[in-house]
Protein backbone atom coordinates (compact mmCIF):
# COMPACT_ATOMS: atom_id res chain seq x y z
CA UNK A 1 24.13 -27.63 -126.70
CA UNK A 2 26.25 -27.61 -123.85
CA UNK A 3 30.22 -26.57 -123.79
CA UNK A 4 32.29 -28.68 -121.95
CA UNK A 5 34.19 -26.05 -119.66
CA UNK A 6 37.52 -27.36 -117.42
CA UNK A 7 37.29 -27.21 -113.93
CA UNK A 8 40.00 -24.54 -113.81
CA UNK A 9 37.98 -22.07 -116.14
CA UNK A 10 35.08 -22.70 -114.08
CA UNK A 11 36.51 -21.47 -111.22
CA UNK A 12 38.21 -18.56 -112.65
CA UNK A 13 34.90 -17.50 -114.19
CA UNK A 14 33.47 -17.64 -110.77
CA UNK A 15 36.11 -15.61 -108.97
CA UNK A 16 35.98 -12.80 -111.73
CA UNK A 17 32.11 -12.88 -110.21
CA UNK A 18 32.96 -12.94 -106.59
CA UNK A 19 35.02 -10.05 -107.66
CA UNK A 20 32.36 -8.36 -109.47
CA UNK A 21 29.72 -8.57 -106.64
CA UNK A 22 32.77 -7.45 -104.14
CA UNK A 23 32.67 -3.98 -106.20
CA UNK A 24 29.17 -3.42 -107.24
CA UNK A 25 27.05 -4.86 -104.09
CA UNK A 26 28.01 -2.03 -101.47
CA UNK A 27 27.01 0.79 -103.97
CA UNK A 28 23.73 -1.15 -103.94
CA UNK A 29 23.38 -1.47 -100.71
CA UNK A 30 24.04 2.09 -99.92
CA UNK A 31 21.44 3.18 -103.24
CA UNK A 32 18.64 1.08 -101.48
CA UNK A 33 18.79 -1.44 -104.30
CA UNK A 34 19.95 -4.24 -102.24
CA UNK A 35 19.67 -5.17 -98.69
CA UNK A 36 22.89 -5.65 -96.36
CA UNK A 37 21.54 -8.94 -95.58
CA UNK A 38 21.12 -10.17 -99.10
CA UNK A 39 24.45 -9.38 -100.26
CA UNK A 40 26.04 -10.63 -97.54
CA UNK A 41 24.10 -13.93 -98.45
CA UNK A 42 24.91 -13.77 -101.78
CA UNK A 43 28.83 -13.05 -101.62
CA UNK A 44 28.51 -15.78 -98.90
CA UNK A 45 27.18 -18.35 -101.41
CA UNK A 46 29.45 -17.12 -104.53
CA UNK A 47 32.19 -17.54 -101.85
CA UNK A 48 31.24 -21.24 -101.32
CA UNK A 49 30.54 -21.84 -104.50
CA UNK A 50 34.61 -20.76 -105.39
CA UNK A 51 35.80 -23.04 -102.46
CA UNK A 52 33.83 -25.65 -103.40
CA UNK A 53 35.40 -25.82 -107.01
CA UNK A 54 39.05 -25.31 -105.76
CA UNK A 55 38.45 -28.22 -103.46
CA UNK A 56 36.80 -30.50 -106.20
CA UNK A 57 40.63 -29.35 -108.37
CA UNK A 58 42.09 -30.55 -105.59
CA UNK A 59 40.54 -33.88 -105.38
CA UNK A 60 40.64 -34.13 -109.26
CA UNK A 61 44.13 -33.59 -108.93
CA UNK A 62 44.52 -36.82 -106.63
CA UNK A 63 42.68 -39.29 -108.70
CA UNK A 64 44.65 -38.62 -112.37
């Protein structure tokens, strides 16, 4: 059964994970658990996925 979750929790639920993978990625990357290039991807895509929710609030916002 799915919850229905508002856009705005959405996208604080995905900053508080942009934030987490801000803090914990480098200490992988320096413990050889992660490559530079894959966290860089990842924070990349977490990144977009963020703006991509702020701008779909913002064009939400416009049509009520």
């Amino acid at each position: 059964m799915s919850a229905v979750v508002p856009l705005t929790e959405q996208i604080k639920c995905a900053k508080r994970e942009l934030a987490l993978r801000q803090r914990v990625y480098p200490k992988w990357v320096r413990d050889g658990r992660m490559k530079r290039e894959a966290a860089d991807h990842e924070l990349a895509a977490m990144q977009a996925i963020v703006a991509s929710l702020e701008a779909l609030l913002s064009v939400q916002a416009v049509w009520l």
